[in-house]
C-alpha atoms as a PDB file:
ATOM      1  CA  UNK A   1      -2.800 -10.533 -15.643  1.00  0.00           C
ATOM      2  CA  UNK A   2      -4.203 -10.484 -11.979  1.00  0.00           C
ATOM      3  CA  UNK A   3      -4.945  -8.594  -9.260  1.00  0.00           C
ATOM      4  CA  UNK A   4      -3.056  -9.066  -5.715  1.00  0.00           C
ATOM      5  CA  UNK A   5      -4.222  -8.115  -2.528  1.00  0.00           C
ATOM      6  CA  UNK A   6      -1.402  -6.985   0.469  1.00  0.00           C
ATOM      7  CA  UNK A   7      -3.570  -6.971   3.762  1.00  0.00           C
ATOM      8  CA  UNK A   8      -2.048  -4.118   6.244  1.00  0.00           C
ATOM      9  CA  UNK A   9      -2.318  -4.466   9.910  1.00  0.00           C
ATOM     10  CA  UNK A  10      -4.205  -1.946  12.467  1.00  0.00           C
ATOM     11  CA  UNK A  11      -1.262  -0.284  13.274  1.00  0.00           C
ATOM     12  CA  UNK A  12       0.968   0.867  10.173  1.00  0.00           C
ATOM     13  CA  UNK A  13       4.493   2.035  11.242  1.00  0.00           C
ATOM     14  CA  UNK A  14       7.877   1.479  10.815  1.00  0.00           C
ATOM     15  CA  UNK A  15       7.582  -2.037  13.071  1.00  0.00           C
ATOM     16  CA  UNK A  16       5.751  -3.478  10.077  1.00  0.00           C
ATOM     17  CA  UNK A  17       9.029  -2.604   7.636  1.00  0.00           C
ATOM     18  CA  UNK A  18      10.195  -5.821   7.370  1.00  0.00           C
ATOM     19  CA  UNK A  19       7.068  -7.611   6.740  1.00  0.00           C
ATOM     20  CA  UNK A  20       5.855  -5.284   4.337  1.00  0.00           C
ATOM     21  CA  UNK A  21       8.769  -5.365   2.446  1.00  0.00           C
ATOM     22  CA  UNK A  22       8.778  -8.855   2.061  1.00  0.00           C
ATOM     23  CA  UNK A  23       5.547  -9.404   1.306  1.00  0.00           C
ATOM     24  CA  UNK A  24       5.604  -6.735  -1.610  1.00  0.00           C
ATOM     25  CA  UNK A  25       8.700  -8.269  -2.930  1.00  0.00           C
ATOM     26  CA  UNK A  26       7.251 -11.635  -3.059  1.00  0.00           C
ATOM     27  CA  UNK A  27       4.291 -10.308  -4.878  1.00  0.00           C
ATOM     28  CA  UNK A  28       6.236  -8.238  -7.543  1.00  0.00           C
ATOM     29  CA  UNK A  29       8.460 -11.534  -7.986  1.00  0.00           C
ATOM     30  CA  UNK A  30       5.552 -13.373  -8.883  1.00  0.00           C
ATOM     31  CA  UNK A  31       5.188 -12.227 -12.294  1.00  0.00           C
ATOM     32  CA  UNK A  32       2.169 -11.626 -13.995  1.00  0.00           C
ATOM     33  CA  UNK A  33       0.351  -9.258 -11.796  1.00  0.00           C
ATOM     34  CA  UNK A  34      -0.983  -6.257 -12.966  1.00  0.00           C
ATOM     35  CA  UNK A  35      -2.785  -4.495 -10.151  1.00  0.00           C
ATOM     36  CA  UNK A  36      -2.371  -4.761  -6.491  1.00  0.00           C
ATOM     37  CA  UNK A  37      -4.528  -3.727  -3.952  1.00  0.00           C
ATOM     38  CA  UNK A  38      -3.507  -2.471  -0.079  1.00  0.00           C
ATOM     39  CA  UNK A  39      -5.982  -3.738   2.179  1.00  0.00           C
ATOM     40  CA  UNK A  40      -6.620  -0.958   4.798  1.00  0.00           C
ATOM     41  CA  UNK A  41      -9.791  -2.403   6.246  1.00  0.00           C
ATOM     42  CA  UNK A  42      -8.071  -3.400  10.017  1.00  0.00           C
ATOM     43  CA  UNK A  43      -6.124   0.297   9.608  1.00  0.00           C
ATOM     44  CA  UNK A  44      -6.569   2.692  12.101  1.00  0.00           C
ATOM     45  CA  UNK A  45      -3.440   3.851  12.417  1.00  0.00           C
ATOM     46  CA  UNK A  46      -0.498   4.631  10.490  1.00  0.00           C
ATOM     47  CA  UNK A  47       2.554   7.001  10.699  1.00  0.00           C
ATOM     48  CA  UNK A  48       5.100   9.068   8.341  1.00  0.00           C
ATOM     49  CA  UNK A  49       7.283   5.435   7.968  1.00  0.00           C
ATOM     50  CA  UNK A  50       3.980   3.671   6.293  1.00  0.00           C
ATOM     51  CA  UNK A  51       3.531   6.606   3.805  1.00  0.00           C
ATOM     52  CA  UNK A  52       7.416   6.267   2.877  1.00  0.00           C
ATOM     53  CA  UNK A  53       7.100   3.006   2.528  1.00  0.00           C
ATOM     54  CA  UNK A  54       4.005   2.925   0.362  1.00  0.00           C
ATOM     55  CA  UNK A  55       5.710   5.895  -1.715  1.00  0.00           C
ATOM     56  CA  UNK A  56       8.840   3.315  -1.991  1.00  0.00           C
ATOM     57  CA  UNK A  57       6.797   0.324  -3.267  1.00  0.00           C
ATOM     58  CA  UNK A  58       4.156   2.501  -5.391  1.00  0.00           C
ATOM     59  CA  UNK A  59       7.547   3.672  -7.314  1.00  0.00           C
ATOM     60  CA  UNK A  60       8.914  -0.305  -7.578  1.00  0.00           C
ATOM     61  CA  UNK A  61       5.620  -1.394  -8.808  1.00  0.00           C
ATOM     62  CA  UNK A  62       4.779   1.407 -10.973  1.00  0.00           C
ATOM     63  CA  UNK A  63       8.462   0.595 -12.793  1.00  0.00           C
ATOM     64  CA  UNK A  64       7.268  -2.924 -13.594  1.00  0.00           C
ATOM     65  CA  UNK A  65       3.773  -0.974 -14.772  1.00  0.00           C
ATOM     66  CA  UNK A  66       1.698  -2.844 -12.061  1.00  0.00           C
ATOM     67  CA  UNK A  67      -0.683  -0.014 -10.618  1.00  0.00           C
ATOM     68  CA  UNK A  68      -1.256   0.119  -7.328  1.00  0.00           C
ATOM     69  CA  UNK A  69      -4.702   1.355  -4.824  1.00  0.00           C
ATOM     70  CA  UNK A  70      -5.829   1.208  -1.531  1.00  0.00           C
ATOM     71  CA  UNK A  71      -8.830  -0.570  -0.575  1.00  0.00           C
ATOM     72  CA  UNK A  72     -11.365  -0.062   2.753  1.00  0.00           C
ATOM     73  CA  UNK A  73      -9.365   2.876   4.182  1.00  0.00           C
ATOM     74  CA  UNK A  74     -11.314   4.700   6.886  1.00  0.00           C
ATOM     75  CA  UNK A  75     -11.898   7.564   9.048  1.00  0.00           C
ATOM     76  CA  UNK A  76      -8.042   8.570  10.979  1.00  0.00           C
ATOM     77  CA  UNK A  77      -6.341   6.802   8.265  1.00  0.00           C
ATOM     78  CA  UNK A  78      -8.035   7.859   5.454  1.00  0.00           C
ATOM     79  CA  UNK A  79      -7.823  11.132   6.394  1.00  0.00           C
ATOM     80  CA  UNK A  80      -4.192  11.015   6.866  1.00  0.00           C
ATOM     81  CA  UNK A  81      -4.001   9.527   3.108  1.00  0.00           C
ATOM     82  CA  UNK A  82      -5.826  12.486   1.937  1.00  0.00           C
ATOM     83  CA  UNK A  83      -4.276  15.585   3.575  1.00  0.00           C
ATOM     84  CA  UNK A  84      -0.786  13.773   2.590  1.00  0.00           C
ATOM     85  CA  UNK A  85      -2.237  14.190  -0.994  1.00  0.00           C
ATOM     86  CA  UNK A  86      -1.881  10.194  -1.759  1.00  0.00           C
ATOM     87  CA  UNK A  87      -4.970  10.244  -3.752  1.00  0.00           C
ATOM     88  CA  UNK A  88      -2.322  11.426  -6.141  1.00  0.00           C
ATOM     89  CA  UNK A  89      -0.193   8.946  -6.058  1.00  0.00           C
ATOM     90  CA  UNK A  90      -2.879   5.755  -5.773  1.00  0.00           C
ATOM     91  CA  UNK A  91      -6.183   5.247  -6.363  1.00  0.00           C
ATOM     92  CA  UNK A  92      -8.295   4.946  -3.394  1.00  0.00           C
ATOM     93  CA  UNK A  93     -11.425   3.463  -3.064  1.00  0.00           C
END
């Protein structure tokens, strides 16, 4: 089993759907992954579409038992993971 990495841009919103989307499906098509990592060095911003759409692929990879975290979030945006209580949902380091 490995570890992926997804690598989110500075700005996080709904006009990164379709990438992200594709890029997580591609990863959980792979087979034989067993953690994957969001990349949130570049973020600085991100809006209530991102955290539905992280909530949406933390529940597809958590049925396939692949954990999820976020990686090198910082100041605005790691704030907003934190007040939006996603330290629940992922582990973020």
């Amino acid at each position: 089993m490995s570890e992926k990495s997804l690598s989110i841009p500075e700005r996080f919103d709904f006009g990164y759907h379709k990438e992200f989307t594709e890029q997580y499906q591609r990863i959980l098509n792979e087979g034989g992954i067993s953690d994957i990592a969001l990349d949130f060095t570049k973020v600085s911003y991100l809006d209530s579409s991102a955290l539905g759409m992280m909530v949406l692929f933390q529940k597809k990879a958590k049925s396939q038992n692949i954990s999820v975290r976020i990686r090198g979030a910082r100041e605005s945006a790691k704030e907003i993971l934190l007040i939006a209580n996603f330290d629940r949902l992922f582990d973020i380091s």
